[in-house]
PDB file of N, CA and C in Angstrom:
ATOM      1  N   UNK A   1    -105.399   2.346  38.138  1.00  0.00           N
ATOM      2  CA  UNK A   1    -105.623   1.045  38.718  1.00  0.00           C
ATOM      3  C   UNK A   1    -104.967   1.027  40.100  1.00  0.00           C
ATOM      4  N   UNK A   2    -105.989   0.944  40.876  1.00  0.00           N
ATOM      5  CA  UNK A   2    -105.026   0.683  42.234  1.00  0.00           C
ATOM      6  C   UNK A   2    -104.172  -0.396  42.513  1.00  0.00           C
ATOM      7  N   UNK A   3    -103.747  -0.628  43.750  1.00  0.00           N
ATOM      8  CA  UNK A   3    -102.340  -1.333  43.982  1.00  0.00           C
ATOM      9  C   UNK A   3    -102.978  -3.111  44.104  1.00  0.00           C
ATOM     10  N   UNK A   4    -104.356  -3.029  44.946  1.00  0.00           N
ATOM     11  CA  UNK A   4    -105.103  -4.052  45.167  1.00  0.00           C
ATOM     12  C   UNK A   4    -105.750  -4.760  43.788  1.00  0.00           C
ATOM     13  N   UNK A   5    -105.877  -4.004  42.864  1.00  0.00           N
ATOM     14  CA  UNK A   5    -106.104  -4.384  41.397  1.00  0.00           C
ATOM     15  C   UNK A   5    -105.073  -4.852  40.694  1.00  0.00           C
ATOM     16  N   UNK A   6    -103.962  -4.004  40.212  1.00  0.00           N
ATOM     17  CA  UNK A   6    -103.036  -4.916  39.975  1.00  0.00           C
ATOM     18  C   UNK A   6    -102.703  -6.158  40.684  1.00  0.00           C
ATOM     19  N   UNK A   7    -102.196  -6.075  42.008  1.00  0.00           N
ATOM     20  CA  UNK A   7    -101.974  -7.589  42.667  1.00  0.00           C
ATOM     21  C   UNK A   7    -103.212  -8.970  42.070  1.00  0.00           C
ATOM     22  N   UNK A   8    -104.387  -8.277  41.373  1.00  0.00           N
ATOM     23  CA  UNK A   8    -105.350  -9.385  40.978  1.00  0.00           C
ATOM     24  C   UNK A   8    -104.829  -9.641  39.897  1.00  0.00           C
ATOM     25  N   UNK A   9    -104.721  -8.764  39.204  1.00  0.00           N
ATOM     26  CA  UNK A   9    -104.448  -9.083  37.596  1.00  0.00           C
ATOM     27  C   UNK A   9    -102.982  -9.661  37.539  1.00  0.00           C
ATOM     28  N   UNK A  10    -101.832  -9.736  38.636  1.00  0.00           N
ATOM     29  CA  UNK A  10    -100.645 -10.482  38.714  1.00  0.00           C
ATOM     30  C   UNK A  10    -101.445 -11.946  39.412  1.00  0.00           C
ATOM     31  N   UNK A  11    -102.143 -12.074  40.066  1.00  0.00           N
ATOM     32  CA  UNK A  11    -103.126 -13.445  40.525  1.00  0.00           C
ATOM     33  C   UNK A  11    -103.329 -14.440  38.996  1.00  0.00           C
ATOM     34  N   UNK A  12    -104.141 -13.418  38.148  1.00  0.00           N
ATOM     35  CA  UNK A  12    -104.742 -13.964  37.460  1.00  0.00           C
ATOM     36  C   UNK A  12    -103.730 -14.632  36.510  1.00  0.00           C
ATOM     37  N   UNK A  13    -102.484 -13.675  36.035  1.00  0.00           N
ATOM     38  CA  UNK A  13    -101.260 -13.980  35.379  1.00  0.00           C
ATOM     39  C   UNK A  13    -100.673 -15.477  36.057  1.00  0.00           C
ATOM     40  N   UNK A  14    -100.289 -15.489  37.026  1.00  0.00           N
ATOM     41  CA  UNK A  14     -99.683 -16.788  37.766  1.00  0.00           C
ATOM     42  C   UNK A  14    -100.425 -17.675  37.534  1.00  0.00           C
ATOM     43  N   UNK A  15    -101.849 -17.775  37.927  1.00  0.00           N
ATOM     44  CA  UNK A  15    -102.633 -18.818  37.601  1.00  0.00           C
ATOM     45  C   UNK A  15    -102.638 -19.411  35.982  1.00  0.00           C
ATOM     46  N   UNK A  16    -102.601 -18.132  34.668  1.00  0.00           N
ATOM     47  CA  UNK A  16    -102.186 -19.082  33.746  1.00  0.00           C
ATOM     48  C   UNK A  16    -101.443 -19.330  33.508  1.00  0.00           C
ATOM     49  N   UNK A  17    -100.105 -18.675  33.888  1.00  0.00           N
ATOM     50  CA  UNK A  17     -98.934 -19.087  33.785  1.00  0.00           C
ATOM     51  C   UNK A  17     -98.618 -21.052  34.085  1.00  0.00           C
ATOM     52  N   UNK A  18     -99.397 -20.888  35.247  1.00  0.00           N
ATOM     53  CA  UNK A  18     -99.117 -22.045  36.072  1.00  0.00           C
ATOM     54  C   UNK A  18    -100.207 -23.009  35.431  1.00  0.00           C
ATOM     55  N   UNK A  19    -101.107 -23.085  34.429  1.00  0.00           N
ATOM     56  CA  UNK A  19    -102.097 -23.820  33.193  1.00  0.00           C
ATOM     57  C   UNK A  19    -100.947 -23.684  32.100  1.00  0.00           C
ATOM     58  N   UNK A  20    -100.460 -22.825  31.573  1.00  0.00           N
ATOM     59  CA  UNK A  20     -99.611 -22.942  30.852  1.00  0.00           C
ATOM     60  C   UNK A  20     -98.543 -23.892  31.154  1.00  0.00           C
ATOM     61  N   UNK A  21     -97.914 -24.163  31.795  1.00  0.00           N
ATOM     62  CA  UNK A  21     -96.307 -24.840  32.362  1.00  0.00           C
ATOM     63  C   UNK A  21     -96.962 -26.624  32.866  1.00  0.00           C
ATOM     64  N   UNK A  22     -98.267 -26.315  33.180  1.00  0.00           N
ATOM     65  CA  UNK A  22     -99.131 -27.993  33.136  1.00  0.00           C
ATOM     66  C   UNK A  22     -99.282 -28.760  32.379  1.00  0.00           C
ATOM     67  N   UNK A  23     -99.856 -28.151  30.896  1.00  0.00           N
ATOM     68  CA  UNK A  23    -100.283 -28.334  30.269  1.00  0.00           C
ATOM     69  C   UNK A  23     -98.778 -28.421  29.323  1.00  0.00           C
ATOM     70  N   UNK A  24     -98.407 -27.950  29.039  1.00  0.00           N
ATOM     71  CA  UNK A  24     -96.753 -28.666  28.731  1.00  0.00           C
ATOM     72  C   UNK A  24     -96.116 -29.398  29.036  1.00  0.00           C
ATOM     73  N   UNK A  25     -95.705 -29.690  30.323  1.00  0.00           N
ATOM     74  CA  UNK A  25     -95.314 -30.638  30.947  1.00  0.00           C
ATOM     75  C   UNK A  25     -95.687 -31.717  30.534  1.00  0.00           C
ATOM     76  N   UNK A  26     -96.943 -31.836  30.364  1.00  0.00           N
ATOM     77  CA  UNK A  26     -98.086 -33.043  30.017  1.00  0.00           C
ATOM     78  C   UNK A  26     -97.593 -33.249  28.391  1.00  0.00           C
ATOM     79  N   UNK A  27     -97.842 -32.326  27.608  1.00  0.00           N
ATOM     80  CA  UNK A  27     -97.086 -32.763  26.326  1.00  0.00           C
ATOM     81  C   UNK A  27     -95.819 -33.137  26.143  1.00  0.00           C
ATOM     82  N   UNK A  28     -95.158 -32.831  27.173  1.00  0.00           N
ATOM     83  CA  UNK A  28     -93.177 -33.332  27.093  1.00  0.00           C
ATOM     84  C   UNK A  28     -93.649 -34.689  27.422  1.00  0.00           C
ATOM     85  N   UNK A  29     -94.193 -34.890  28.799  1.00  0.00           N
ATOM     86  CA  UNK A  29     -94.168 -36.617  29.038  1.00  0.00           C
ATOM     87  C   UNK A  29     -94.932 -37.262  27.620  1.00  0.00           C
ATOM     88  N   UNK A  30     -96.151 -36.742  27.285  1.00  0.00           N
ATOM     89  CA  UNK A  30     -96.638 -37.769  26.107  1.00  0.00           C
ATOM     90  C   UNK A  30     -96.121 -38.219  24.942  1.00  0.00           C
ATOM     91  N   UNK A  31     -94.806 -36.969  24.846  1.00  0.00           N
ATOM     92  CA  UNK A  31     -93.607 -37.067  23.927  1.00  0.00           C
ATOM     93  C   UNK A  31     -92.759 -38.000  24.330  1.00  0.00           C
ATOM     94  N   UNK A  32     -92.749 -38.435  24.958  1.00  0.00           N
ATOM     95  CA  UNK A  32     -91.470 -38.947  25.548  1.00  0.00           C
ATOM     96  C   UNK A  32     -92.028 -40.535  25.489  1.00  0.00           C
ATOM     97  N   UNK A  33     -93.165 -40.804  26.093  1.00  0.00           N
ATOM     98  CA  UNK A  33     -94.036 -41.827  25.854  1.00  0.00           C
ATOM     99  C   UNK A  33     -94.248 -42.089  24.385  1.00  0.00           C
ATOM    100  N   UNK A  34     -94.117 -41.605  23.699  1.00  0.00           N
ATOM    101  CA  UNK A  34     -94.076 -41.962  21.957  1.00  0.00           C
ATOM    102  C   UNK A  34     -93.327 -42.134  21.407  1.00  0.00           C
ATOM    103  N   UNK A  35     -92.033 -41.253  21.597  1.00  0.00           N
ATOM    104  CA  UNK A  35     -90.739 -42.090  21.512  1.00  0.00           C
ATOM    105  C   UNK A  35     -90.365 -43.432  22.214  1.00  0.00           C
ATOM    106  N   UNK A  36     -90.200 -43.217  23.196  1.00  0.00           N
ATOM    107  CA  UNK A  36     -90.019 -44.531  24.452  1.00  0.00           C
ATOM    108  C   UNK A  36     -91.033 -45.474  23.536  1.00  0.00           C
ATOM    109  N   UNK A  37     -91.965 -45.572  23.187  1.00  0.00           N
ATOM    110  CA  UNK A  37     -92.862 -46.528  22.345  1.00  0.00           C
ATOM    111  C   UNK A  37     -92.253 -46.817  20.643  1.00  0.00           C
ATOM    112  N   UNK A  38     -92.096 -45.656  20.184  1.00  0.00           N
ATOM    113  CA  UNK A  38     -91.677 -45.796  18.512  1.00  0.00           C
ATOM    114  C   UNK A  38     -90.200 -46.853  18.754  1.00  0.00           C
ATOM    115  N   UNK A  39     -89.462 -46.171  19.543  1.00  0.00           N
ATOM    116  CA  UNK A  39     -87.839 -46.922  19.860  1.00  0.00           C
ATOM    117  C   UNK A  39     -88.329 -48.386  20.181  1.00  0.00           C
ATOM    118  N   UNK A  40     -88.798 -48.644  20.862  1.00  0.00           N
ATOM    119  CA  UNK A  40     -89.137 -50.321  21.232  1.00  0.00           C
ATOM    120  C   UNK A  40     -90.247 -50.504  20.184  1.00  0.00           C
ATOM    121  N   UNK A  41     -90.483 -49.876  19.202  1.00  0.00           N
ATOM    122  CA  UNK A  41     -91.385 -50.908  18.587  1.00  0.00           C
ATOM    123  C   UNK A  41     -90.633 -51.510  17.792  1.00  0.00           C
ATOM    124  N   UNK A  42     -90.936 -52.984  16.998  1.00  0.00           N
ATOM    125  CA  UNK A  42     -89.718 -54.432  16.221  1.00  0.00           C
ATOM    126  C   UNK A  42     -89.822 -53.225  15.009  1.00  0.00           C
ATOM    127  N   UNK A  43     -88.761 -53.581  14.511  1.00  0.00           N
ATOM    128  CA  UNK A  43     -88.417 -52.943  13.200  1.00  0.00           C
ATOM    129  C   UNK A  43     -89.527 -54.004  11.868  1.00  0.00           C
ATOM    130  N   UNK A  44     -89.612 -55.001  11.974  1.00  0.00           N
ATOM    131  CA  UNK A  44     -90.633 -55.445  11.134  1.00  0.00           C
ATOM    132  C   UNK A  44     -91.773 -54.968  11.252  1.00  0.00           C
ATOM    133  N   UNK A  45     -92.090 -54.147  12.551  1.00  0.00           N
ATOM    134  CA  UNK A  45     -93.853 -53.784  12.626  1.00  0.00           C
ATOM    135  C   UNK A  45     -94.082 -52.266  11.871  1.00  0.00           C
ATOM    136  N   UNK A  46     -95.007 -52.294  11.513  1.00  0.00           N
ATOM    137  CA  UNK A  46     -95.084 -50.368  10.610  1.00  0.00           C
ATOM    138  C   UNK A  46     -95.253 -49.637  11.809  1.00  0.00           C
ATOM    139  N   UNK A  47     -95.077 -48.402  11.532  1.00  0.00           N
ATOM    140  CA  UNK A  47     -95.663 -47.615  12.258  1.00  0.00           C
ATOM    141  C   UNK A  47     -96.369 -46.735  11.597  1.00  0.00           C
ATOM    142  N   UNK A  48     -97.476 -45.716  12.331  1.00  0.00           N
ATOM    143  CA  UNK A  48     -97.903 -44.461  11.585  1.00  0.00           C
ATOM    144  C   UNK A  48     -98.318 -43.512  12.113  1.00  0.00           C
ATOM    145  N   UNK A  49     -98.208 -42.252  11.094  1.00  0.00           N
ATOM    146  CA  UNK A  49     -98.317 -40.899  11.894  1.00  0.00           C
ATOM    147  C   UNK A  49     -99.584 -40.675  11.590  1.00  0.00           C
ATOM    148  N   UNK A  50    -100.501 -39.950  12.209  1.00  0.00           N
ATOM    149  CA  UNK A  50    -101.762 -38.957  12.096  1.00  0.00           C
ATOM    150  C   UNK A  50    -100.975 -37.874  11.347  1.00  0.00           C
ATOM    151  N   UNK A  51    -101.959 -37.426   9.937  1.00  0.00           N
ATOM    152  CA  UNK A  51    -101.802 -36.276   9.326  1.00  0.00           C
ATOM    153  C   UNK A  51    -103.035 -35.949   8.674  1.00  0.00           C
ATOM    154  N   UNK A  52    -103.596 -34.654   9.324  1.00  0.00           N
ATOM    155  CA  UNK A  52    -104.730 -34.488   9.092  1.00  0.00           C
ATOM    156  C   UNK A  52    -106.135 -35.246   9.023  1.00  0.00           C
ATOM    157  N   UNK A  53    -106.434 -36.354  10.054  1.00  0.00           N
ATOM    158  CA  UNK A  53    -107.319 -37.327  10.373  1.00  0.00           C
ATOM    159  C   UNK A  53    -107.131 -38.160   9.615  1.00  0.00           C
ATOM    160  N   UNK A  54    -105.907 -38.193   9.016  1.00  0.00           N
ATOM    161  CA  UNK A  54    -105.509 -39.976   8.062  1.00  0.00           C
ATOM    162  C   UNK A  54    -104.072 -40.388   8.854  1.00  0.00           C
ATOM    163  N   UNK A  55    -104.206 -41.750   8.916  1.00  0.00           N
ATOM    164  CA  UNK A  55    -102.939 -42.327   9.536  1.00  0.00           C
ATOM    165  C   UNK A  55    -102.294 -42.978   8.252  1.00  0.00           C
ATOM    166  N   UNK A  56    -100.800 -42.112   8.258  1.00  0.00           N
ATOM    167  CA  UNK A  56    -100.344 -42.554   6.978  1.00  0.00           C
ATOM    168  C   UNK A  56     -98.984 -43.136   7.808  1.00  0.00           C
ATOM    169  N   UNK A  57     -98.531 -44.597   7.031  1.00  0.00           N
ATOM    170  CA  UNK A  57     -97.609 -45.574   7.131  1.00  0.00           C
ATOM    171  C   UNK A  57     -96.441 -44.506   7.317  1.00  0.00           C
ATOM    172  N   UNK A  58     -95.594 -44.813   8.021  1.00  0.00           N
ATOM    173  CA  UNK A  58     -93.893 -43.963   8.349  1.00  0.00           C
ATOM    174  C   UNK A  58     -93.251 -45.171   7.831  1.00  0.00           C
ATOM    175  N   UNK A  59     -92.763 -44.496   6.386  1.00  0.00           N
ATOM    176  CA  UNK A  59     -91.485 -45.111   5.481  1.00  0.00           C
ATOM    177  C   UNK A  59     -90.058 -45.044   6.129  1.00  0.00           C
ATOM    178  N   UNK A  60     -89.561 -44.140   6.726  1.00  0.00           N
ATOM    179  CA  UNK A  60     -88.222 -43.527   7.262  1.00  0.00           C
ATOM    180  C   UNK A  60     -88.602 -44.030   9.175  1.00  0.00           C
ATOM    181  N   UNK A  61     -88.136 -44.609   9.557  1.00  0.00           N
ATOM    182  CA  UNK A  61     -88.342 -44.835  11.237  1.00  0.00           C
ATOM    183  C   UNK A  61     -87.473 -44.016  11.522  1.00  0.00           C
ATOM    184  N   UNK A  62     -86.347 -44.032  11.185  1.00  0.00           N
ATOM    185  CA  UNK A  62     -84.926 -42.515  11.731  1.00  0.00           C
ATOM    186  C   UNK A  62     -85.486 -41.275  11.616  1.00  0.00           C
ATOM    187  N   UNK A  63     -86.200 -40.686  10.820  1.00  0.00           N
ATOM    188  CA  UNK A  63     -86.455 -39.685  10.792  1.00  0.00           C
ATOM    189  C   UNK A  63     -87.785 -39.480  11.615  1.00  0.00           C
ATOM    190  N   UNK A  64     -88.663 -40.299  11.778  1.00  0.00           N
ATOM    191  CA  UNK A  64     -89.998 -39.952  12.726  1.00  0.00           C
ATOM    192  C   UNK A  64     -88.954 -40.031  13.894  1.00  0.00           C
ATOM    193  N   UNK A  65     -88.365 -40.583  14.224  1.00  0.00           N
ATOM    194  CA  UNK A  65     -87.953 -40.587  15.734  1.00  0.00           C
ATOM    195  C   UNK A  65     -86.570 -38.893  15.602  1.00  0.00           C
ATOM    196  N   UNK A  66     -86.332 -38.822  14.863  1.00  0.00           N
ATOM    197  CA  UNK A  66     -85.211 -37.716  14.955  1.00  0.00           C
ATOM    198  C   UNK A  66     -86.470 -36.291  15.088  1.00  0.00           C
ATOM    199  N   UNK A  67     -87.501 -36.666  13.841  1.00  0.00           N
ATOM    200  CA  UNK A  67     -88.566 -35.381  14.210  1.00  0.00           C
ATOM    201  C   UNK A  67     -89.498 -35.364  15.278  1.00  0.00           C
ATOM    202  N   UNK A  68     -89.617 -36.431  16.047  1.00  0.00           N
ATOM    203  CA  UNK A  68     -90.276 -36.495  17.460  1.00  0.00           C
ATOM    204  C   UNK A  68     -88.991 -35.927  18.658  1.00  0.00           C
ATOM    205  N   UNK A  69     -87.914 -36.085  18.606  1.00  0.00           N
ATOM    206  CA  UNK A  69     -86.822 -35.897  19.589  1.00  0.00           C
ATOM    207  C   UNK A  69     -86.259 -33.982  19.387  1.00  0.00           C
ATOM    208  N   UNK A  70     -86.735 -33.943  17.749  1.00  0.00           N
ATOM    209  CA  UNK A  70     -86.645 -31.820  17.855  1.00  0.00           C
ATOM    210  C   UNK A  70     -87.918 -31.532  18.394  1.00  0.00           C
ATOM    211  N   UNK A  71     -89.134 -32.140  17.941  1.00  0.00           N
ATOM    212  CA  UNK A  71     -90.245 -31.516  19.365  1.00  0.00           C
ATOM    213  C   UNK A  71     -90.339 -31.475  20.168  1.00  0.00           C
ATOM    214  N   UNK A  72     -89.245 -32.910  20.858  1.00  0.00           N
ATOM    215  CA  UNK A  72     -89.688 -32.571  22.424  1.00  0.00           C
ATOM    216  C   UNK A  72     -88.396 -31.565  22.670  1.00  0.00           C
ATOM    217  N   UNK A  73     -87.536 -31.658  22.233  1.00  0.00           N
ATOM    218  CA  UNK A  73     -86.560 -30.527  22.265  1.00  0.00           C
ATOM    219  C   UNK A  73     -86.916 -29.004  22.095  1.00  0.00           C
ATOM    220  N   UNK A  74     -87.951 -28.552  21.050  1.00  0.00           N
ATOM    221  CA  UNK A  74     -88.486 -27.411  21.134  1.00  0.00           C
ATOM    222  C   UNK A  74     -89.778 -27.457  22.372  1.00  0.00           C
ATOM    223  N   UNK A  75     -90.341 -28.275  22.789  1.00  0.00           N
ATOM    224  CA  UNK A  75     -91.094 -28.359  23.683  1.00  0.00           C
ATOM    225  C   UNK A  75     -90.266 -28.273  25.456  1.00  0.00           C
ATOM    226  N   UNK A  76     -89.186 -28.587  25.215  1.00  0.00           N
ATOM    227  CA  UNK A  76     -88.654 -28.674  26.787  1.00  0.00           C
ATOM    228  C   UNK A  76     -88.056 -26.867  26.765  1.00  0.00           C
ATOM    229  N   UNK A  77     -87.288 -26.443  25.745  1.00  0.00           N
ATOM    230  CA  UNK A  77     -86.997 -25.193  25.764  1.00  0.00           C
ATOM    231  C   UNK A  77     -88.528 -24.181  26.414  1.00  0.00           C
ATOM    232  N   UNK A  78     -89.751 -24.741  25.467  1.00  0.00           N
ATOM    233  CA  UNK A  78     -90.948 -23.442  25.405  1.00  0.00           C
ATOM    234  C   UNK A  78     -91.132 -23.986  27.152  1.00  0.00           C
ATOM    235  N   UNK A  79     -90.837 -25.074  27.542  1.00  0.00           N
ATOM    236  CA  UNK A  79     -91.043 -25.309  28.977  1.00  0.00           C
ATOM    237  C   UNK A  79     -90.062 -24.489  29.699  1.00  0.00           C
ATOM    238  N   UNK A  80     -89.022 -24.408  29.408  1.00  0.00           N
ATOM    239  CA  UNK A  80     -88.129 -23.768  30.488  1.00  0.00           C
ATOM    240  C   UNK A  80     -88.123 -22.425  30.412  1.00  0.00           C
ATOM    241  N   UNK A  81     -88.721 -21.538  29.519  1.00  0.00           N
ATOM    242  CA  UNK A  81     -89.225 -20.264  29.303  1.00  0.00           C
ATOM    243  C   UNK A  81     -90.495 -19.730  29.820  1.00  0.00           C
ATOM    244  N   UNK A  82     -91.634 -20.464  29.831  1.00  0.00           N
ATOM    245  CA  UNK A  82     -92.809 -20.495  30.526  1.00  0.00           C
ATOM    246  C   UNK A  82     -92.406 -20.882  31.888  1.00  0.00           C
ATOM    247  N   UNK A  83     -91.291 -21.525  32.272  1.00  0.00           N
ATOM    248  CA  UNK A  83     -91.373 -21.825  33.758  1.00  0.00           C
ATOM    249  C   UNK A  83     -90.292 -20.761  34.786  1.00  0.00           C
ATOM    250  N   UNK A  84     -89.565 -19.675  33.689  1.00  0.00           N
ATOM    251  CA  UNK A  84     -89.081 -18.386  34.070  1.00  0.00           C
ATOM    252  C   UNK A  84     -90.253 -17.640  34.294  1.00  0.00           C
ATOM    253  N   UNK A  85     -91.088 -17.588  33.481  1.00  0.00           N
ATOM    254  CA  UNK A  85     -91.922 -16.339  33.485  1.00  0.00           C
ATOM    255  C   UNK A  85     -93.184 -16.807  34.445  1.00  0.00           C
ATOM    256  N   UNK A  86     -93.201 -17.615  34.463  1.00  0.00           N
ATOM    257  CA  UNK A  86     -93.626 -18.468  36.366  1.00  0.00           C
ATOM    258  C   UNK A  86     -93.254 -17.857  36.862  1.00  0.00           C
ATOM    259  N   UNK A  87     -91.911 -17.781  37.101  1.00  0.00           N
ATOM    260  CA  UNK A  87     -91.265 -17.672  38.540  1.00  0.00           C
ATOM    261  C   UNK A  87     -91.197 -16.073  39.060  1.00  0.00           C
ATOM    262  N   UNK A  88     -90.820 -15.342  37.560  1.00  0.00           N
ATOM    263  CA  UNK A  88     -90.964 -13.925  37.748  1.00  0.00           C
ATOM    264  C   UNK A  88     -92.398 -13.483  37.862  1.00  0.00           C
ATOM    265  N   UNK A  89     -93.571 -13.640  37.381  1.00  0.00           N
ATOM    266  CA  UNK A  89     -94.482 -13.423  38.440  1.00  0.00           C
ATOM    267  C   UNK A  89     -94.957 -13.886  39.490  1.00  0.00           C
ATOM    268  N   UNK A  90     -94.641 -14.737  39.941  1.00  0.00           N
ATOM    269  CA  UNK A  90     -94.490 -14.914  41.286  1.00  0.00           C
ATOM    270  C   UNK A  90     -93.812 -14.242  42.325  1.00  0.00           C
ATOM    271  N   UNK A  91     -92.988 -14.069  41.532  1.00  0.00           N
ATOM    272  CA  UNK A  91     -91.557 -12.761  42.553  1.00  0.00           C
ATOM    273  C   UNK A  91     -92.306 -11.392  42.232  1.00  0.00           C
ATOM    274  N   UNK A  92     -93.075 -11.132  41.572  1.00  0.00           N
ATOM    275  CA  UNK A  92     -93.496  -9.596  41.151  1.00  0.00           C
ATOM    276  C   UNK A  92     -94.997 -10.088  42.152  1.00  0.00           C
ATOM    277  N   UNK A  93     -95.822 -10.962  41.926  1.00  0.00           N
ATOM    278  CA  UNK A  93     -96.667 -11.187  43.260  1.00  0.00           C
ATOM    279  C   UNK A  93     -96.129 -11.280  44.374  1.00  0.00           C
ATOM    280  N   UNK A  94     -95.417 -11.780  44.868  1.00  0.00           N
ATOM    281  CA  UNK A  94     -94.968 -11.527  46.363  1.00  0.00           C
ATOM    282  C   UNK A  94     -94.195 -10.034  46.828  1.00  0.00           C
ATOM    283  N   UNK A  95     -93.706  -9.598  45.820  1.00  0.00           N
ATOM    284  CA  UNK A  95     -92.952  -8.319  46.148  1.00  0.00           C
ATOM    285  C   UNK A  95     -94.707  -7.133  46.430  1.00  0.00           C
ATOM    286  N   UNK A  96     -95.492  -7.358  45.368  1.00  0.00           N
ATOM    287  CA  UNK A  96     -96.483  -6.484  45.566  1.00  0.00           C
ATOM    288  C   UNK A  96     -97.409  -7.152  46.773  1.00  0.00           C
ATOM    289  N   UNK A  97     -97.349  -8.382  47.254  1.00  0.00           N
ATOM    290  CA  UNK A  97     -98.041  -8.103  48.103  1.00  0.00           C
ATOM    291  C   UNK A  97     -97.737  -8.349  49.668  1.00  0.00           C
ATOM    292  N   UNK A  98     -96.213  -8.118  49.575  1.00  0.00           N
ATOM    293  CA  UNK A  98     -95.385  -7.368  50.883  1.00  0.00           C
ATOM    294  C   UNK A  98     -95.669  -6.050  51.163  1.00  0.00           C
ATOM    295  N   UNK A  99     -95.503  -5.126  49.524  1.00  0.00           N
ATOM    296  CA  UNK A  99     -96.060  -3.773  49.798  1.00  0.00           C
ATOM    297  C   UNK A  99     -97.305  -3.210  50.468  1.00  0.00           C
ATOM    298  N   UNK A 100     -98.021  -4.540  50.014  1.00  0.00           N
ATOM    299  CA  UNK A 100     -99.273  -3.914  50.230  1.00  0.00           C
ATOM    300  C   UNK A 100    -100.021  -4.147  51.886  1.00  0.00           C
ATOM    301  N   UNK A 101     -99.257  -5.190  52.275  1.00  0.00           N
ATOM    302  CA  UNK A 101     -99.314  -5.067  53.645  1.00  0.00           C
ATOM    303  C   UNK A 101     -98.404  -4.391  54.616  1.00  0.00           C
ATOM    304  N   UNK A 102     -97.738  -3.676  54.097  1.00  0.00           N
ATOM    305  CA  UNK A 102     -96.719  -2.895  54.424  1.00  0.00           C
ATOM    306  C   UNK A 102     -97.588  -1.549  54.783  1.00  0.00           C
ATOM    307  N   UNK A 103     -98.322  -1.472  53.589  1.00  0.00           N
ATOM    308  CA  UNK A 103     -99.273   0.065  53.847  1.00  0.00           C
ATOM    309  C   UNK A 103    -100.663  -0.448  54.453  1.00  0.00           C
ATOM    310  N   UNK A 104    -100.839  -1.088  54.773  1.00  0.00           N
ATOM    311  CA  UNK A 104    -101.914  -1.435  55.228  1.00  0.00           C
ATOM    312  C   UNK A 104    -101.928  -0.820  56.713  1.00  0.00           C
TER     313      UNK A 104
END
């Protein structure tokens, strides 16, 4: 594979990288928006979860909100890992394509 080929296939990497780290982001805020919503909703009103295309009543409010606050918690981690491996191909794209105008 030449040098001009790889630099595509590091193109193509960044670009999903960078769909990947969007598209998360977007699920942390909608998380956050559901909490921020479950927390202000009156304690007399029900709430309910989607499970498997049925919306079933949430008996426990502490615990939907404690198991919405470890997702977005496992969701901000898978964010800050996807947004390393951003950054390092980006640094592995720019390093290759210094080289490559270097030999040019």
């Amino acid at each position: 594979m030449s040098e001009l080929e790889r630099l595509q296939v590091v193109v193509g990497e960044v670009q999903a990288a960078r769909q990947q780290v969007a598209t998360v982001r977007n699920q942390v805020a909608e998380l956050e928006g559901t909490i921020a919503a479950v927390e202000a909703q009156p304690e007399g009103l029900a709430l309910h979860r989607h499970l498997g295309g049925v919306l079933i009543e949430v008996a426990d409010r502490a615990t939907l909100i404690e198991d919405l606050k470890a997702s977005h918690a496992r969701l901000q981690e898978h964010l800050q890992r996807l947004t390393e491996h951003e950054a390092r191909l980006i640094e592995a794209y720019e390093t290759m394509r210094k080289d490559l105008e270097g030999s040019a």
